[in-house]
Structures are given as structure tokens and as C-alpha cells.
C-alpha atoms as a PDB file:
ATOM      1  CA  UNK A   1     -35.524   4.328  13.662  1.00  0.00           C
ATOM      2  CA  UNK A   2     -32.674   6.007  11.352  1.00  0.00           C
ATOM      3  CA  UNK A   3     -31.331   3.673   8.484  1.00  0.00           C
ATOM      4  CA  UNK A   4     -27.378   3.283   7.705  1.00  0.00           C
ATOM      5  CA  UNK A   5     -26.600   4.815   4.958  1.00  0.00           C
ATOM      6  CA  UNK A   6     -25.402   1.316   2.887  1.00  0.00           C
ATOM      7  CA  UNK A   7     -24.114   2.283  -1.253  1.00  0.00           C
ATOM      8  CA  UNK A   8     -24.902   0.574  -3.686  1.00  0.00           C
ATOM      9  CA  UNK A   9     -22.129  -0.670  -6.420  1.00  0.00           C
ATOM     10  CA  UNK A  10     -23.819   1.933  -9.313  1.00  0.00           C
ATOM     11  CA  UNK A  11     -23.372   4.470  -6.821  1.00  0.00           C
ATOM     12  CA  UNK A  12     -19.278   3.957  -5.891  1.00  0.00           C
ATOM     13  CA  UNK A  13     -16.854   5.970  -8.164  1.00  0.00           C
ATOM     14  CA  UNK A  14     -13.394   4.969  -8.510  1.00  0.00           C
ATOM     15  CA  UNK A  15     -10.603   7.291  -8.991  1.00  0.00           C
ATOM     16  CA  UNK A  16      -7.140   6.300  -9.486  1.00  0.00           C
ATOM     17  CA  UNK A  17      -4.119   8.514  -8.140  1.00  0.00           C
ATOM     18  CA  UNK A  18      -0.199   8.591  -8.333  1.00  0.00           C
ATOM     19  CA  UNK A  19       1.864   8.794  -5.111  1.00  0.00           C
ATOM     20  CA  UNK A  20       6.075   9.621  -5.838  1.00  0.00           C
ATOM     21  CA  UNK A  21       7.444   7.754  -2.948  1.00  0.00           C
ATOM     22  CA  UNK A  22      10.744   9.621  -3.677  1.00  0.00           C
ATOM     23  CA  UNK A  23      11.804  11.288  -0.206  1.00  0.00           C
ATOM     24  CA  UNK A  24       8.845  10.119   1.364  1.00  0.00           C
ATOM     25  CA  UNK A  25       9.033   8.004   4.632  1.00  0.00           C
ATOM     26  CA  UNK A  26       7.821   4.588   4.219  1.00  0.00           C
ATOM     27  CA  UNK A  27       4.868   4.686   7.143  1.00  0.00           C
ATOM     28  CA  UNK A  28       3.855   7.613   6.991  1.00  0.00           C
ATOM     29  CA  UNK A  29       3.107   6.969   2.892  1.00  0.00           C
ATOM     30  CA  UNK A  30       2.097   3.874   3.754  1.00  0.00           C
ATOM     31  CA  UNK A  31      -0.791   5.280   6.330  1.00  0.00           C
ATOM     32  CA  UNK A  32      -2.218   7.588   3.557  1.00  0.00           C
ATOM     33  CA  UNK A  33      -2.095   4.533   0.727  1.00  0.00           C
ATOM     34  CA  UNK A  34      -4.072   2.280   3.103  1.00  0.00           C
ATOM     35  CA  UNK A  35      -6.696   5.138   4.116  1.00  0.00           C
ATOM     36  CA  UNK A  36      -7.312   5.846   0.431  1.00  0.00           C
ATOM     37  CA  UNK A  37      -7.696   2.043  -0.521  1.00  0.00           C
ATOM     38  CA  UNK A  38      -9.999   2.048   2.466  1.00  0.00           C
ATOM     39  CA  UNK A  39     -12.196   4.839   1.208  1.00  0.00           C
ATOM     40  CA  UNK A  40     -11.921   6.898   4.182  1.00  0.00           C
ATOM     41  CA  UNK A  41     -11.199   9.787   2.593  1.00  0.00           C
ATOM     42  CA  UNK A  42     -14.506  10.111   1.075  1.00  0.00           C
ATOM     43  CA  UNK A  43     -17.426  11.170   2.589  1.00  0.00           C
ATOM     44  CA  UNK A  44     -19.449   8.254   1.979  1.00  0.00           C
ATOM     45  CA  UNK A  45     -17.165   5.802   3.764  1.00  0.00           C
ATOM     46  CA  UNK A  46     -19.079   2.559   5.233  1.00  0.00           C
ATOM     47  CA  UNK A  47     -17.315   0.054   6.998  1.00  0.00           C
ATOM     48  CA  UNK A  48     -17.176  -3.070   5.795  1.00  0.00           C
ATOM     49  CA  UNK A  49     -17.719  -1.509   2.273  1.00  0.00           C
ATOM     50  CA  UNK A  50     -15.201  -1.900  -0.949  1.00  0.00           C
ATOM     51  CA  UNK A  51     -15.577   2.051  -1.030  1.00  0.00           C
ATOM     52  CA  UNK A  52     -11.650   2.653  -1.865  1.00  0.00           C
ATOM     53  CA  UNK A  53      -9.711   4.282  -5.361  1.00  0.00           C
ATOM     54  CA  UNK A  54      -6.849   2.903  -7.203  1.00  0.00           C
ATOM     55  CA  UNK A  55      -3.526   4.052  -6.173  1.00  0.00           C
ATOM     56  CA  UNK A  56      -0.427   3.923  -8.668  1.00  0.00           C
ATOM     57  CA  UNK A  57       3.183   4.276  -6.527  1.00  0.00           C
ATOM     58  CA  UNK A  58       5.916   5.550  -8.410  1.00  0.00           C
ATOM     59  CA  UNK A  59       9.830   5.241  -6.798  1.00  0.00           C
ATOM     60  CA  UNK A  60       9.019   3.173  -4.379  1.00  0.00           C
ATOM     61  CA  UNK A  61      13.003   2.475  -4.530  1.00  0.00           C
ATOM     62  CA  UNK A  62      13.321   5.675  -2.771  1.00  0.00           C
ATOM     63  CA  UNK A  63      11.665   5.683  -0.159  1.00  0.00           C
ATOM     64  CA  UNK A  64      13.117   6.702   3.422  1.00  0.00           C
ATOM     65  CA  UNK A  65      13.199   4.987   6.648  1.00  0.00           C
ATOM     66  CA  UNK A  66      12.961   6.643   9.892  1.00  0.00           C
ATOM     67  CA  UNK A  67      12.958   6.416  13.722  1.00  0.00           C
ATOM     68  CA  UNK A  68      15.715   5.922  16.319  1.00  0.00           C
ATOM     69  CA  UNK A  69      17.477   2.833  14.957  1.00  0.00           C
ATOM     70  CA  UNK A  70      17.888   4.418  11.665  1.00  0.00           C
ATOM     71  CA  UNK A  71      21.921   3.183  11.286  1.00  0.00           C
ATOM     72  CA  UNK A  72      20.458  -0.478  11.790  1.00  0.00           C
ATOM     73  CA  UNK A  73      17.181  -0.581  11.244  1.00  0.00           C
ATOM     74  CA  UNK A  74      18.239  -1.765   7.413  1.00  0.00           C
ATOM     75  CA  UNK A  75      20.013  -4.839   8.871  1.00  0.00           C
ATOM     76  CA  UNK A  76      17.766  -5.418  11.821  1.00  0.00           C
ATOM     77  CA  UNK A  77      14.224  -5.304  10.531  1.00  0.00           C
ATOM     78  CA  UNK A  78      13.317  -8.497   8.479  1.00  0.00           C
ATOM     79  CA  UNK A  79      10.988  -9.890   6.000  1.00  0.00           C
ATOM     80  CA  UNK A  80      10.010 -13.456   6.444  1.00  0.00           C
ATOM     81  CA  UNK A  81       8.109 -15.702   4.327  1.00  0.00           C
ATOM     82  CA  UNK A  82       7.864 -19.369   3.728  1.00  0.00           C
ATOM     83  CA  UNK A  83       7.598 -21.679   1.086  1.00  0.00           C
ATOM     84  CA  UNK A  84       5.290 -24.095   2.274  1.00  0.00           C
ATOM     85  CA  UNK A  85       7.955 -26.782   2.715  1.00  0.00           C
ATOM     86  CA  UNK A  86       9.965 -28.008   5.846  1.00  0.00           C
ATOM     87  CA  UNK A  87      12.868 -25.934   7.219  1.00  0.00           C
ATOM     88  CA  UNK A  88      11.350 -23.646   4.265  1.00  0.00           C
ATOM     89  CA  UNK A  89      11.809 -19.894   5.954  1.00  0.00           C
ATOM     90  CA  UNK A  90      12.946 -17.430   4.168  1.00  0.00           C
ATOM     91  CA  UNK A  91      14.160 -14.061   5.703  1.00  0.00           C
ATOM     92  CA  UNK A  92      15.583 -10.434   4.118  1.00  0.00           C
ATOM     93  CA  UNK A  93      16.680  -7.974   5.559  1.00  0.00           C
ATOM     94  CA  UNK A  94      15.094  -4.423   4.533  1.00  0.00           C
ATOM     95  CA  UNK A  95      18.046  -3.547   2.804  1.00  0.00           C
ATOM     96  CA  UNK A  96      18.639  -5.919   0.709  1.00  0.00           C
ATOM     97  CA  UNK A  97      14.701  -5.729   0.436  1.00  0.00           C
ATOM     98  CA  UNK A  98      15.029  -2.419  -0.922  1.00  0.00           C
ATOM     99  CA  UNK A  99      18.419  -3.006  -3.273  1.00  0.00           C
ATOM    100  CA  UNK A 100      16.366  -6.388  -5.033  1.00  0.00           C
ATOM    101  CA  UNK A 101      12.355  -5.636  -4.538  1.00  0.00           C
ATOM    102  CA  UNK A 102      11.774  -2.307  -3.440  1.00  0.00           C
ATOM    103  CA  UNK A 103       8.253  -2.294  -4.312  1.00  0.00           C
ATOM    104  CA  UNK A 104       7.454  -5.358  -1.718  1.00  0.00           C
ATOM    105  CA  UNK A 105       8.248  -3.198   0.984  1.00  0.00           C
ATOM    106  CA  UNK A 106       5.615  -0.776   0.273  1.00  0.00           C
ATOM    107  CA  UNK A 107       3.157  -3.510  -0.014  1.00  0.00           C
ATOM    108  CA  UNK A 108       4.244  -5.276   3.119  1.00  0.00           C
ATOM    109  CA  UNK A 109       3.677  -1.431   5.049  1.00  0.00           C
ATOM    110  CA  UNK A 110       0.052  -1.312   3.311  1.00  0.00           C
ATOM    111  CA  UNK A 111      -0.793  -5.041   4.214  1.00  0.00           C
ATOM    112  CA  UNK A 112      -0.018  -4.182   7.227  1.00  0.00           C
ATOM    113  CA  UNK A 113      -2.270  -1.315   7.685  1.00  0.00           C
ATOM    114  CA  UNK A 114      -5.655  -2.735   5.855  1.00  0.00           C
ATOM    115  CA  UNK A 115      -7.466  -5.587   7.741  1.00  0.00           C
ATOM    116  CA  UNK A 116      -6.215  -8.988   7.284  1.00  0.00           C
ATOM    117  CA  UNK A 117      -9.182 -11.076   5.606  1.00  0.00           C
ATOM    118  CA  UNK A 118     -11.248 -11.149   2.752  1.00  0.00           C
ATOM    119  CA  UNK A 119     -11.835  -7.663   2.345  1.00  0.00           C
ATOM    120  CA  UNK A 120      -8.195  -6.668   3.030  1.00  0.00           C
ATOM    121  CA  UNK A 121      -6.820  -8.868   0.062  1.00  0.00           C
ATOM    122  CA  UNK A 122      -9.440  -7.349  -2.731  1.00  0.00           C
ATOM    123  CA  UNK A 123      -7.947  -3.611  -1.756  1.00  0.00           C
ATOM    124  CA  UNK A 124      -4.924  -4.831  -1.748  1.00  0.00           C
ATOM    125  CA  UNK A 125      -5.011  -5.516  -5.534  1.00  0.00           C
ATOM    126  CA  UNK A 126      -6.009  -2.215  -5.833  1.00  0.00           C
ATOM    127  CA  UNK A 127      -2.445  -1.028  -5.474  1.00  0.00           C
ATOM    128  CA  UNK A 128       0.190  -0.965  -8.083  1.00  0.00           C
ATOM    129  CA  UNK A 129       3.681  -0.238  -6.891  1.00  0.00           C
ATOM    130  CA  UNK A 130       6.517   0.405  -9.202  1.00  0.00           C
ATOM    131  CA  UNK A 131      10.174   1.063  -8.610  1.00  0.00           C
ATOM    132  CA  UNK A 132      10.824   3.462 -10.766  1.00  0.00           C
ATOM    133  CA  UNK A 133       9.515   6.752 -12.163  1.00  0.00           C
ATOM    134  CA  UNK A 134       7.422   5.248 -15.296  1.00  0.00           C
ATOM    135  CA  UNK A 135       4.215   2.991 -14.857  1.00  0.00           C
ATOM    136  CA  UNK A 136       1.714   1.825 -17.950  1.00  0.00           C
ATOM    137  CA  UNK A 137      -1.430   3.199 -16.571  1.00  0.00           C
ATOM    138  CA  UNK A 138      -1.294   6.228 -18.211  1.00  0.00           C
ATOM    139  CA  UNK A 139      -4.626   6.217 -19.565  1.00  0.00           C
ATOM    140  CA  UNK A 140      -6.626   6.012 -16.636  1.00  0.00           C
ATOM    141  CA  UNK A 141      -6.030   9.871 -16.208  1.00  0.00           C
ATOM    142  CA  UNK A 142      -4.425   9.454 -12.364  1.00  0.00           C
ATOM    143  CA  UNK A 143      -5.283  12.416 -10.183  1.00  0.00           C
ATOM    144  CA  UNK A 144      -1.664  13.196  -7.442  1.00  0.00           C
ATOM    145  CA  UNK A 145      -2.090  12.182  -3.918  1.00  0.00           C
ATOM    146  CA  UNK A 146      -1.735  14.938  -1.575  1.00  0.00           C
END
């Protein structure tokens, strides 16, 4: 009988590396975020296994949109959340997304692409998006995301 290959927490390494989201298009950035947070890019990767690094985004206020609704798709495609009171639904449009919080989109694209439970959340606190160019964790010695 062959044994999974299950690491233990002495054994994971964390690094931490710096994506510029200027130019880039949002799900296609997105898809590489989430597999790094994941872990997948190492070759230890378990499932089910906080494996992932640290990833710093940097101009996440420009970042592109693609696809065949590209005219529209800024005042088509919405945001919605909800405040937890009646008649409380909020909704944004991904312009105006972009123009006030542009580092929520980014976020909402990752959610998106980790799984939605537990495990998903903890990764998700993993990432630190910022709108501009500058970000304060310059000590950490970030490594650039291919």
C-alpha cells in the first residue's frame, strides 16, 4: 500500500511575491493569483492543504477588461452585496468599481477562483491588493510573479 505524501507545517515554506496588475487582464491575473495562493505551483501541492505563498498586487487600478462586450461590459457587469437588512442590496457597476475600489475587483476575481469554505477564506487573507504602485511590505523581500 503507497502512503500520500501529507506535509507537515515545519516542512511548508512561504514566499511572498509582487504581481503589477498594470496592463494586465483581470482573469487571466486573477487565474495565476488564485493558483499561487493554492500552492499549485509547487511541487509538493496536496489538496486540501494550506500549501500557498503570499501575494502582494500592485495597480490593481489598472487593470484591463476583456472579451466581446468590452464597450459595456463596465456598465453591465455588477457587484452585489448586502447589508444584512431588508430591501438592503447593494449593486456597482465595474466601473464605478474600478474609479472608487479598484482593489475589490481583484479580490472578487480571486474569490471567485479559490473554493468557497473554510479553506478558501484563510488564502484569501493571504492576498494584499493595493491600488497603486507603493505597498508597506517591503521587508518581506517579495520575489516578481511571472
Amino acid at each position: 500500500m503507497y502512503k500520500s505524501y501529507y506535509p507537515k507545517s515545519s516542512e511548508i515554506d512561504r514566499k511572498w511575491f509582487v504581481a503589477d496588475a498594470n496592463g494586465q487582464t483581470l482573469g487571466r491575473l486573477a487565474t495565476r493569483i488564485a493558483h499561487v495562493l493554492l500552492g499549485k505551483h509547487k511541487p509538493t501541492f496536496t489538496p486540501g492543504v494550506e500549501m500557498g505563498d503570499y501575494v502582494i498586487v500592485v495597480n490593481a487600478e489598472r487593470v484591463t477588461v476583456t472579451g466581446t462586450k468590452t464597450s459595456t461590459k463596465m456598465d453591465t457587469k455588477m457587484y452585489h452585496h448586502h447589508s444584512g437588512y431588508p430591501g438592503g442590496l447593494k449593486t456597482v457597476s465595474l466601473g464605478d468599481q474600478l474609479i472608487k475600489h479598484p482593489e475589490r475587483v481583484l479580490q472578487e476575481a480571486v474569490w471567485g477562483m479559490l473554493p468557497h469554505n473554510k479553506m478558501g477564506r484563510a488564502l484569501l487573507k493571504r492576498l494584499k491588493v493595493y491600488a497603486g504602485p507603493n505597498h508597506p511590505h517591503g521587508m518581506q523581500n517579495p520575489e516578481q510573479m511571472k
